[in-house]
PDB file of N, CA and C in Angstrom:
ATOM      1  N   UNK A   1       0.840  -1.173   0.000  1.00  0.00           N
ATOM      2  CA  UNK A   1       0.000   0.000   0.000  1.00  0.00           C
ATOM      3  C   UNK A   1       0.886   1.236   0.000  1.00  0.00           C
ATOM      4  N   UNK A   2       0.997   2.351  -0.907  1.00  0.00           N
ATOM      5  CA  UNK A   2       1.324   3.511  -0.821  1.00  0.00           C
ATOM      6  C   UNK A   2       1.359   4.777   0.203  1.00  0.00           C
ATOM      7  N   UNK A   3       2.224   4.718   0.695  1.00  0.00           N
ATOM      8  CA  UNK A   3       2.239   5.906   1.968  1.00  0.00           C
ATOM      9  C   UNK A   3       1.112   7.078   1.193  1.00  0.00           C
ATOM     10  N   UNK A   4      -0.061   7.495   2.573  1.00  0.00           N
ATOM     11  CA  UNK A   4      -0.916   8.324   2.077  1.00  0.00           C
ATOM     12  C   UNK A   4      -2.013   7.995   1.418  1.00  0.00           C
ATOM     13  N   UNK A   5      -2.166   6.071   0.972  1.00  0.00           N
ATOM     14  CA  UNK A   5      -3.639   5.817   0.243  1.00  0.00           C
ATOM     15  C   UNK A   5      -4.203   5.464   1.970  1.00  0.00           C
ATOM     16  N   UNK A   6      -5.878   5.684   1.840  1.00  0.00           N
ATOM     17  CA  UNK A   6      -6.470   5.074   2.953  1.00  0.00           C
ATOM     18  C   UNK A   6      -6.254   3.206   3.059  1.00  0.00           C
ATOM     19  N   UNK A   7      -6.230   2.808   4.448  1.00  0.00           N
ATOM     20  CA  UNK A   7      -6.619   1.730   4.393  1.00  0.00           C
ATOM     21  C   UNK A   7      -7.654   1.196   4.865  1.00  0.00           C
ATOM     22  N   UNK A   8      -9.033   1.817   4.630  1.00  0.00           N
ATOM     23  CA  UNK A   8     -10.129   1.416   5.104  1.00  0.00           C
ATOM     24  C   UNK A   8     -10.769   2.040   4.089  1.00  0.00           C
ATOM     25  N   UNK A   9     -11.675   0.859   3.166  1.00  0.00           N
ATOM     26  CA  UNK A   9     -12.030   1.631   2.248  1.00  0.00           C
ATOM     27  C   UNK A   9     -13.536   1.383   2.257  1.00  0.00           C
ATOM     28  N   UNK A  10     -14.730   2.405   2.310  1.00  0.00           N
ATOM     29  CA  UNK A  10     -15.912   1.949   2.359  1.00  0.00           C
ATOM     30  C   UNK A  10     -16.509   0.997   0.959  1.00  0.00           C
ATOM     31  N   UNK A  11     -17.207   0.189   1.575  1.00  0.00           N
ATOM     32  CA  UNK A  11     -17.871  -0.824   0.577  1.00  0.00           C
ATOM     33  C   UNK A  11     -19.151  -0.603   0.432  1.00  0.00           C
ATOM     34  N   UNK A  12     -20.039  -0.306   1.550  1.00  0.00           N
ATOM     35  CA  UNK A  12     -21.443  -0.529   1.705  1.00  0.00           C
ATOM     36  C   UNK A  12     -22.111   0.179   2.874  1.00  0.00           C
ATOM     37  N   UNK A  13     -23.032   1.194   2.608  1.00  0.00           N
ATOM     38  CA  UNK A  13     -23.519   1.748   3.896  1.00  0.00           C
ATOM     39  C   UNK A  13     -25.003   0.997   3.589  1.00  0.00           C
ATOM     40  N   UNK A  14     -25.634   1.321   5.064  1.00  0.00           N
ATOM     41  CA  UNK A  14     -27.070   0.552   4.733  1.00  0.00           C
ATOM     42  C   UNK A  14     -27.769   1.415   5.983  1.00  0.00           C
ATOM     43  N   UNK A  15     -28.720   2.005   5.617  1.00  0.00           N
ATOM     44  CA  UNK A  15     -29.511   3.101   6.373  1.00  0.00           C
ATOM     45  C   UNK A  15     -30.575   1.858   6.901  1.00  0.00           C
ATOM     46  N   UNK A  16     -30.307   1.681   8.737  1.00  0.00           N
ATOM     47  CA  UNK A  16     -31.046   0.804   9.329  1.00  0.00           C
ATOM     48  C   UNK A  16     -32.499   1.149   9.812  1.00  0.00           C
ATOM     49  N   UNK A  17     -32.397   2.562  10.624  1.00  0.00           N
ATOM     50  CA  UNK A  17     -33.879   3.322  10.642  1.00  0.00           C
ATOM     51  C   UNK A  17     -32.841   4.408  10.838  1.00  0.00           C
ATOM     52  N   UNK A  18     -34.288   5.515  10.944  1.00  0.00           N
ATOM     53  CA  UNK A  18     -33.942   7.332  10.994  1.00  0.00           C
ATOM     54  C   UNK A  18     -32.973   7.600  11.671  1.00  0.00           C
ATOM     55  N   UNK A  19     -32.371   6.895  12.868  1.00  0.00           N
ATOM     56  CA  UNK A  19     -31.141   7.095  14.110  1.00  0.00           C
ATOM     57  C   UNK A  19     -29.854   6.353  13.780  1.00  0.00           C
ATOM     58  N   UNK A  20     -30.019   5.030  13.065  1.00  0.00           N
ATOM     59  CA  UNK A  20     -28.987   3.708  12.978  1.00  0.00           C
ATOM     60  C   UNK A  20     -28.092   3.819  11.292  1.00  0.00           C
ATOM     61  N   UNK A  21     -27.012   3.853  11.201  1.00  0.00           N
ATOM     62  CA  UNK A  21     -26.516   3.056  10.042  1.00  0.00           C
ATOM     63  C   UNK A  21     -25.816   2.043  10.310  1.00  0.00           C
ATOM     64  N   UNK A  22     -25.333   1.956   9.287  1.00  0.00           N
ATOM     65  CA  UNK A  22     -24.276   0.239   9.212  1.00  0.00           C
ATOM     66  C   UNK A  22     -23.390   0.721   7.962  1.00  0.00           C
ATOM     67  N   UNK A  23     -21.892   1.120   7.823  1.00  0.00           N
ATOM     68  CA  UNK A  23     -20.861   1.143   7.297  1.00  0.00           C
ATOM     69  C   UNK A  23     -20.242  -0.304   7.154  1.00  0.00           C
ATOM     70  N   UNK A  24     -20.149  -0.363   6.181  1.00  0.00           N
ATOM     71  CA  UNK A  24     -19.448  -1.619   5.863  1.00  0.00           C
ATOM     72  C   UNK A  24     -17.984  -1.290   5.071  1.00  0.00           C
ATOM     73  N   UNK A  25     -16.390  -1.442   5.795  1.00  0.00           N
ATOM     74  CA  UNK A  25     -15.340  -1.004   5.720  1.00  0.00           C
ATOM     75  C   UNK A  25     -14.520  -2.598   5.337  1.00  0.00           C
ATOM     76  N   UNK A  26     -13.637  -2.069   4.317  1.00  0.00           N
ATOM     77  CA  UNK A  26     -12.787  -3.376   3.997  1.00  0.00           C
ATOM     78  C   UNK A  26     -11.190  -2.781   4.420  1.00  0.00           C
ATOM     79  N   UNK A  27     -10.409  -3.028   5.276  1.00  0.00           N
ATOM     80  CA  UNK A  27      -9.219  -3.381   5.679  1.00  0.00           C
ATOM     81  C   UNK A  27      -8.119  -3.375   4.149  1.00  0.00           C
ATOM     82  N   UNK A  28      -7.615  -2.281   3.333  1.00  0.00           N
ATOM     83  CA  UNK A  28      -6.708  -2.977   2.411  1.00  0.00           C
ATOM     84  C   UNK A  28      -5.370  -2.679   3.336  1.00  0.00           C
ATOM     85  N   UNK A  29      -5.062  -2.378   4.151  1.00  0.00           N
ATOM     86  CA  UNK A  29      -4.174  -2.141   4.801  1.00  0.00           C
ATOM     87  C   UNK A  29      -3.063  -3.517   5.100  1.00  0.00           C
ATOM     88  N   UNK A  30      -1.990  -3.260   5.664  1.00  0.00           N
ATOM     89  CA  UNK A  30      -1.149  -4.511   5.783  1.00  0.00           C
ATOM     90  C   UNK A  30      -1.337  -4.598   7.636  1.00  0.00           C
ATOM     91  N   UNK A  31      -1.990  -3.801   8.107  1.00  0.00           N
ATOM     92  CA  UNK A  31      -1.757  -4.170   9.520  1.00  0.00           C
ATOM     93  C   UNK A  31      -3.748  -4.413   9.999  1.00  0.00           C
ATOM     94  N   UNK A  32      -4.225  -4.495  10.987  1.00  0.00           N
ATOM     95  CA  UNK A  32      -5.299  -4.318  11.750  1.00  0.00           C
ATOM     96  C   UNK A  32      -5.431  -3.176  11.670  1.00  0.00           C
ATOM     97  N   UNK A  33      -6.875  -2.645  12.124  1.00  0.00           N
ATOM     98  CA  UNK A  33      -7.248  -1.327  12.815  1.00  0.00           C
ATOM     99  C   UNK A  33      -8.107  -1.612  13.532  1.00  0.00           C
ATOM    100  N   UNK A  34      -8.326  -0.713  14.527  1.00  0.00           N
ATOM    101  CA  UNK A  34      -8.841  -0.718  15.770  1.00  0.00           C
ATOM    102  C   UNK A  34      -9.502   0.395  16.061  1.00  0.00           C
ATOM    103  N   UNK A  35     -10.831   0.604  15.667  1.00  0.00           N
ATOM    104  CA  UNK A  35     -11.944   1.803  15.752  1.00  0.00           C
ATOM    105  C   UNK A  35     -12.232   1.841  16.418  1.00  0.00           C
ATOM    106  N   UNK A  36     -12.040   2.927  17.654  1.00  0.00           N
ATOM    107  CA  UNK A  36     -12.862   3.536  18.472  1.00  0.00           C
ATOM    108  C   UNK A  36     -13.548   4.552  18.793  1.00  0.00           C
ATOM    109  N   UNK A  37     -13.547   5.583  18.056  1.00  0.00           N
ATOM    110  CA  UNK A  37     -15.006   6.481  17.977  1.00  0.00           C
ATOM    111  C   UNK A  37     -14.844   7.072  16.521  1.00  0.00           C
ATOM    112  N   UNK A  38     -16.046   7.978  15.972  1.00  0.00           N
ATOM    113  CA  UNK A  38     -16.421   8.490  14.873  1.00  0.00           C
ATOM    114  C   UNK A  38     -17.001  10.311  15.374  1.00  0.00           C
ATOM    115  N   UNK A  39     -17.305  10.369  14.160  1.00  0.00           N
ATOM    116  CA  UNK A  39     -18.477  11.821  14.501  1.00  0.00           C
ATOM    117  C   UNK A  39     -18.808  11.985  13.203  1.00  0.00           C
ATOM    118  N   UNK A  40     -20.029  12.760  13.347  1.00  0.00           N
ATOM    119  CA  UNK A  40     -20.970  13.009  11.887  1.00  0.00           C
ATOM    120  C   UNK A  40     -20.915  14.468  12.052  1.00  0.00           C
ATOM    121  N   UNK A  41     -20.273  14.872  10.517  1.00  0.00           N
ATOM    122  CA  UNK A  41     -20.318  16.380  10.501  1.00  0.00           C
ATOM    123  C   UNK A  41     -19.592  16.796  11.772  1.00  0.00           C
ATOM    124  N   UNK A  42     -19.749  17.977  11.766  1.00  0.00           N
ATOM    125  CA  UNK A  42     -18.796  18.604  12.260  1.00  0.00           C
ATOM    126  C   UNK A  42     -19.622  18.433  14.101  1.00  0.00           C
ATOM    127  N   UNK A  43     -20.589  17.651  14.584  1.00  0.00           N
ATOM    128  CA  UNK A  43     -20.994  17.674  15.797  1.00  0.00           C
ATOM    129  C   UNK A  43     -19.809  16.737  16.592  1.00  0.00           C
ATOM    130  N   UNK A  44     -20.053  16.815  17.789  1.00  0.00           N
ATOM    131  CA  UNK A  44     -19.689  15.628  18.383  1.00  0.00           C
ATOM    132  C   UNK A  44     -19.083  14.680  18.297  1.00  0.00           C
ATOM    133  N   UNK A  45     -18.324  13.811  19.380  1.00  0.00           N
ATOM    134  CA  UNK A  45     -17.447  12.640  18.841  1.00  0.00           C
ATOM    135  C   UNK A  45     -18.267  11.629  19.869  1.00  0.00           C
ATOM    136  N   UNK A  46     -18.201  10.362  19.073  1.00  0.00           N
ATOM    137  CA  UNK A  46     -18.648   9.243  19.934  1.00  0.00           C
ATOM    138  C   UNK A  46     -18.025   8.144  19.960  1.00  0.00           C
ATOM    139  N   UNK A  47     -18.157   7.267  20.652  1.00  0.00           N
ATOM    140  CA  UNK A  47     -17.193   5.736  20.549  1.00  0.00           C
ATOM    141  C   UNK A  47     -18.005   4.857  20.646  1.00  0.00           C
ATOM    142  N   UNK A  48     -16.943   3.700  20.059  1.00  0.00           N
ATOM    143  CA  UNK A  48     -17.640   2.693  19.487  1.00  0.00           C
ATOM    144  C   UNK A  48     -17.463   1.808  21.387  1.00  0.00           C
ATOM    145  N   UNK A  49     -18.330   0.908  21.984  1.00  0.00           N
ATOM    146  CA  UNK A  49     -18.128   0.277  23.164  1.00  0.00           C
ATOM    147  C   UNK A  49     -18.436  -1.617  22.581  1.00  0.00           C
ATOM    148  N   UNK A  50     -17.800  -2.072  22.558  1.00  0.00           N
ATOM    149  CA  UNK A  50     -16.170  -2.068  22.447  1.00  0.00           C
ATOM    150  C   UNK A  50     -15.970  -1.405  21.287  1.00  0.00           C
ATOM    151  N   UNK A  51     -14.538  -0.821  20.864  1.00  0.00           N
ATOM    152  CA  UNK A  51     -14.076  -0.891  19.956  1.00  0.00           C
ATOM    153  C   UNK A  51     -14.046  -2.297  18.311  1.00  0.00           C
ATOM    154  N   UNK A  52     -14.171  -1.221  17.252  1.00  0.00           N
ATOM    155  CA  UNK A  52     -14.435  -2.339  16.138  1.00  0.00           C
ATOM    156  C   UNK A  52     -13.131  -3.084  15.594  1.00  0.00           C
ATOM    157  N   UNK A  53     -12.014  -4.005  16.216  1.00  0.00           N
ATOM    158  CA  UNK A  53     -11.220  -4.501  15.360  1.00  0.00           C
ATOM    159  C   UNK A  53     -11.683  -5.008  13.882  1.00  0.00           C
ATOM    160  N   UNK A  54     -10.694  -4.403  12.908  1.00  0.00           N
ATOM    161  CA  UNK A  54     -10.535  -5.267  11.654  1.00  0.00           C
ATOM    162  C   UNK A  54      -9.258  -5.398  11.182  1.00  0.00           C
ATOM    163  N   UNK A  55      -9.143  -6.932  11.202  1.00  0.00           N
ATOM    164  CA  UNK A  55      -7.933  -7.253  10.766  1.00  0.00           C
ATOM    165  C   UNK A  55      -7.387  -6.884   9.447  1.00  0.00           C
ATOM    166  N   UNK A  56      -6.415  -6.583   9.059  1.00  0.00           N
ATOM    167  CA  UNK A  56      -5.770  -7.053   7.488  1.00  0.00           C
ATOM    168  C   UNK A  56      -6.326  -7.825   6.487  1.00  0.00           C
ATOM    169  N   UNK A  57      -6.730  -7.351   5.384  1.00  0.00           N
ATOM    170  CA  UNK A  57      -7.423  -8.229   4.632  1.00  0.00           C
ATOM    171  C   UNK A  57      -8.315  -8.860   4.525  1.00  0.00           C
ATOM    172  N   UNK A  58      -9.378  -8.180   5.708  1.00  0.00           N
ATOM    173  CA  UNK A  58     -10.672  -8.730   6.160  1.00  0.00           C
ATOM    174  C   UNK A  58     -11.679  -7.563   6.147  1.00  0.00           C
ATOM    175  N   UNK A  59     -13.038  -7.996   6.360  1.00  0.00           N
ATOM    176  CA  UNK A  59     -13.942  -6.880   5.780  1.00  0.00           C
ATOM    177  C   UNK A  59     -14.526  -6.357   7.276  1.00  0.00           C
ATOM    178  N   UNK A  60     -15.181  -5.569   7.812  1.00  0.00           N
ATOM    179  CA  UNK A  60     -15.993  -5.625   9.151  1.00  0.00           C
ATOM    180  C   UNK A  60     -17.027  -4.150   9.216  1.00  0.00           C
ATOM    181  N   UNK A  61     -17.901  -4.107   9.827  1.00  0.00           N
ATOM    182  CA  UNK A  61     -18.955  -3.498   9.547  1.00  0.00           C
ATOM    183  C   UNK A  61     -18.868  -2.799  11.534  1.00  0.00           C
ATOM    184  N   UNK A  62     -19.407  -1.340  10.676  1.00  0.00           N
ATOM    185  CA  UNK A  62     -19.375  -0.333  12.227  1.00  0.00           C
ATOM    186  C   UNK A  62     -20.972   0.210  11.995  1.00  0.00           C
ATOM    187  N   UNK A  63     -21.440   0.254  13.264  1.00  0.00           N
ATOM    188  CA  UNK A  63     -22.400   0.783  13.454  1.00  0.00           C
ATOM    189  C   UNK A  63     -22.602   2.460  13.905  1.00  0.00           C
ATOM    190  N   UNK A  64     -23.372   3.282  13.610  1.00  0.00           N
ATOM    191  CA  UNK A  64     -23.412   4.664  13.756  1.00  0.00           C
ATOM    192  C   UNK A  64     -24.139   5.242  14.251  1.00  0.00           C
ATOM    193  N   UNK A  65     -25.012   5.464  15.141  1.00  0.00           N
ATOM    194  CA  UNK A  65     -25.819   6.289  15.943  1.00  0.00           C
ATOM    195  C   UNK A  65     -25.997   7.876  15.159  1.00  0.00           C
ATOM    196  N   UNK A  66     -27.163   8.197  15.159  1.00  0.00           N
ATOM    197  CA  UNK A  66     -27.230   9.805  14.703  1.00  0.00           C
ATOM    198  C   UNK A  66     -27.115  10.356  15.987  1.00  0.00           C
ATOM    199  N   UNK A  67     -26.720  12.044  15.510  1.00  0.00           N
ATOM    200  CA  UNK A  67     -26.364  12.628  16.964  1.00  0.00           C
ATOM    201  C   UNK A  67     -28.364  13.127  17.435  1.00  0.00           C
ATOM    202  N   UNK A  68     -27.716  13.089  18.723  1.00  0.00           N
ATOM    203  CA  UNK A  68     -29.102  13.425  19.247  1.00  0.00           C
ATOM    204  C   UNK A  68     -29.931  14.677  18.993  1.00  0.00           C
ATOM    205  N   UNK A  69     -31.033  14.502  18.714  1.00  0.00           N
ATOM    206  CA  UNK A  69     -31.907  15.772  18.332  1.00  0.00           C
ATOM    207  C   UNK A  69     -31.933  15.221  16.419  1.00  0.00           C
ATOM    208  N   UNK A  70     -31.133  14.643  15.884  1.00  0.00           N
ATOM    209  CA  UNK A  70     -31.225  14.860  14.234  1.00  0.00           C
ATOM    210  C   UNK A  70     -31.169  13.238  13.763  1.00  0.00           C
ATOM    211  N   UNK A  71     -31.603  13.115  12.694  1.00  0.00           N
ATOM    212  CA  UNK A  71     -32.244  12.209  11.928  1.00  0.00           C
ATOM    213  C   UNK A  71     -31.226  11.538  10.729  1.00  0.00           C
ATOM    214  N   UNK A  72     -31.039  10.463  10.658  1.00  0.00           N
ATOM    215  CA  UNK A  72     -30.304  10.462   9.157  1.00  0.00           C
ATOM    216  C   UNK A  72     -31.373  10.234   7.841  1.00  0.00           C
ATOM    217  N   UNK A  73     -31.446  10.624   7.031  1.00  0.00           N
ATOM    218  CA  UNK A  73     -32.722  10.562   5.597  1.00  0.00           C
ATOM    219  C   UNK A  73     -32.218  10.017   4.599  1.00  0.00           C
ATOM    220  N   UNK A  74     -32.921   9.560   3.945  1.00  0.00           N
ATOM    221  CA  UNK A  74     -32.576   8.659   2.677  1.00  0.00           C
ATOM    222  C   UNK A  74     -32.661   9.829   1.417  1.00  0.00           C
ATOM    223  N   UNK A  75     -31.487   9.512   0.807  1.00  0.00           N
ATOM    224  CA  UNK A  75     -31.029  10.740  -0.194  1.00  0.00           C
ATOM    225  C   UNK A  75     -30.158  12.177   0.573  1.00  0.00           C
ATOM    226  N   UNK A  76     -30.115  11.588   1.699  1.00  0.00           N
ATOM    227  CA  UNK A  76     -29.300  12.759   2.457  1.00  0.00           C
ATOM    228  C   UNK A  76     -27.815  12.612   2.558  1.00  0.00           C
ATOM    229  N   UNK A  77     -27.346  13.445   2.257  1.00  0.00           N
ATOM    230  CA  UNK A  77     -25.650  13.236   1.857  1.00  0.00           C
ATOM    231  C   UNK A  77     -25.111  13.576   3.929  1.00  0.00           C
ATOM    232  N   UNK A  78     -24.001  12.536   4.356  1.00  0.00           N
ATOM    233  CA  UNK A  78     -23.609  12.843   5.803  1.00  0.00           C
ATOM    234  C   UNK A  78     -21.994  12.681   5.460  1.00  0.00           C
ATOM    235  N   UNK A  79     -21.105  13.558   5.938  1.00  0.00           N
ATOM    236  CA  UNK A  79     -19.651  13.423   6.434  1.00  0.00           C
ATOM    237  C   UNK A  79     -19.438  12.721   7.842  1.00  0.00           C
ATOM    238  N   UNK A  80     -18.981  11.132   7.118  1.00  0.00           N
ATOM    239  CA  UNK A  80     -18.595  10.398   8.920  1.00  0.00           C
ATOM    240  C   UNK A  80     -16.805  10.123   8.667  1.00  0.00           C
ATOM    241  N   UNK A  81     -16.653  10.566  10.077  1.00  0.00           N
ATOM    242  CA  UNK A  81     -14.928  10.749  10.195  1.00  0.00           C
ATOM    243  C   UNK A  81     -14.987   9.477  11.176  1.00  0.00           C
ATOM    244  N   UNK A  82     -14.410   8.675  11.165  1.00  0.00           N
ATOM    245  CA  UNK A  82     -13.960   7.520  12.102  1.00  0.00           C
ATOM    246  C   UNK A  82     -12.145   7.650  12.204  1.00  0.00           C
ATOM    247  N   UNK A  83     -12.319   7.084  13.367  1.00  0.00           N
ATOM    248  CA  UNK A  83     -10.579   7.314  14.379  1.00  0.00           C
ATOM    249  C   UNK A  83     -10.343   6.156  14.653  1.00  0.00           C
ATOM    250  N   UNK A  84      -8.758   5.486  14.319  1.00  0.00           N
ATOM    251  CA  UNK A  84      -8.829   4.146  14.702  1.00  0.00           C
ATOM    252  C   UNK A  84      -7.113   4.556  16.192  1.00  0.00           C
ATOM    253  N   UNK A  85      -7.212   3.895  16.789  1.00  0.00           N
ATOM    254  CA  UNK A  85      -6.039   3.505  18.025  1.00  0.00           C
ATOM    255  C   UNK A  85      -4.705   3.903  17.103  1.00  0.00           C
ATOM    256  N   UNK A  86      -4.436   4.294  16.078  1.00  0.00           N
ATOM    257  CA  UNK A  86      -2.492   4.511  15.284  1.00  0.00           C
ATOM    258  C   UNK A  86      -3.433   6.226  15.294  1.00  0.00           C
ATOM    259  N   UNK A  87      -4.072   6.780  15.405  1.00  0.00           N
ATOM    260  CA  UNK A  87      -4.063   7.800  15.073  1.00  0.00           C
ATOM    261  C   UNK A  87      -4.942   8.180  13.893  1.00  0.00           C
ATOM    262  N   UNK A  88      -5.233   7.609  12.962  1.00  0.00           N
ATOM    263  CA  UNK A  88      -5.372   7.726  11.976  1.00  0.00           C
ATOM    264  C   UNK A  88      -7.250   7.949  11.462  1.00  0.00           C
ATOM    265  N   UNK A  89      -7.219   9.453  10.600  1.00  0.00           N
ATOM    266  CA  UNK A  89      -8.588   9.268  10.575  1.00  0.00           C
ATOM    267  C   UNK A  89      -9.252   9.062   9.143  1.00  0.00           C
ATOM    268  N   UNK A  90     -10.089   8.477   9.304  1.00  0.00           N
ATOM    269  CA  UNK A  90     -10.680   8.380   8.159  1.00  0.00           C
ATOM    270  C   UNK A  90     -11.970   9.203   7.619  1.00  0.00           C
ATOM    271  N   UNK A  91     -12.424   9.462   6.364  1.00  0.00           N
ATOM    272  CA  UNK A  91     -13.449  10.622   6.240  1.00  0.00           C
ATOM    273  C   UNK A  91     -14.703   9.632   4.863  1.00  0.00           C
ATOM    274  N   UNK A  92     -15.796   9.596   5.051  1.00  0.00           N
ATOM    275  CA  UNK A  92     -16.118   9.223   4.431  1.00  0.00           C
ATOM    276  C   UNK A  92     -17.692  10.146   3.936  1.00  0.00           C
ATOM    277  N   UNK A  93     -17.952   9.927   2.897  1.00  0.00           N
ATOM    278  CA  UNK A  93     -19.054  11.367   2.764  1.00  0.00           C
ATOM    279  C   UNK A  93     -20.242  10.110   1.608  1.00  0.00           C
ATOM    280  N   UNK A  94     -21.006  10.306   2.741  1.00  0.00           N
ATOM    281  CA  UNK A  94     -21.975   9.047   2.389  1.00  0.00           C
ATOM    282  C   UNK A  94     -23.719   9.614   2.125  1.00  0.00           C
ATOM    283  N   UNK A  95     -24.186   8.899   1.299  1.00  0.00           N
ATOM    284  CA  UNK A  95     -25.366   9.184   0.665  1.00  0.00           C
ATOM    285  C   UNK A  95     -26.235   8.132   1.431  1.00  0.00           C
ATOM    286  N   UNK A  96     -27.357   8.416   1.924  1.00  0.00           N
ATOM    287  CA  UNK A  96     -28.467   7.256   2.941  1.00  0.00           C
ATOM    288  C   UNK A  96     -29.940   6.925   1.897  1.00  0.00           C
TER     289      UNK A  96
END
């Protein structure tokens, strides 16, 4: 992998109801990652309890809570930033 490509690359979001998603992230990375919180837009940060390991070369799916008071909508464009344990963040700008 090229210093500077992501290694978590989204595959699949799936709008569960008005509050819930489901990100579905594939690992191209050569090591694990280890997710422990996100935030939508520029609100708030939250964590994942436990944290989401995904190994190397394996696929794994994070769950997302909307922030309180707001809704996620279908056809609604959202910026979700997820943080894994190396530091490292990821940005993903997703359509529901």
């Amino acid at each position: 992998m090229e210093a500077g490509k992501p290694t978590l690359k989204l595959v699949r979001v799936d709008l569960m109801n008005d509050t819930a998603a489901r990100l579905a992230l594939e690992n191209v990375g050569q090591w694990h990652q280890l997710l422990y919180r996100y935030a939508i837009g520029s609100t708030g940060q939250h964590f994942f309890a436990p944290p989401k390991l995904i190994d190397a070369g394996q696929m794994g799916a994070i769950r997302i809570m909307a922030d309180p008071g707001s809704k996620f909508e279908n056809g609604k464009w959202s910026d979700i930033q997820v943080w894994s344990d190396r530091g490292e963040l990821f940005f993903y700008l997703v359509r529901f």
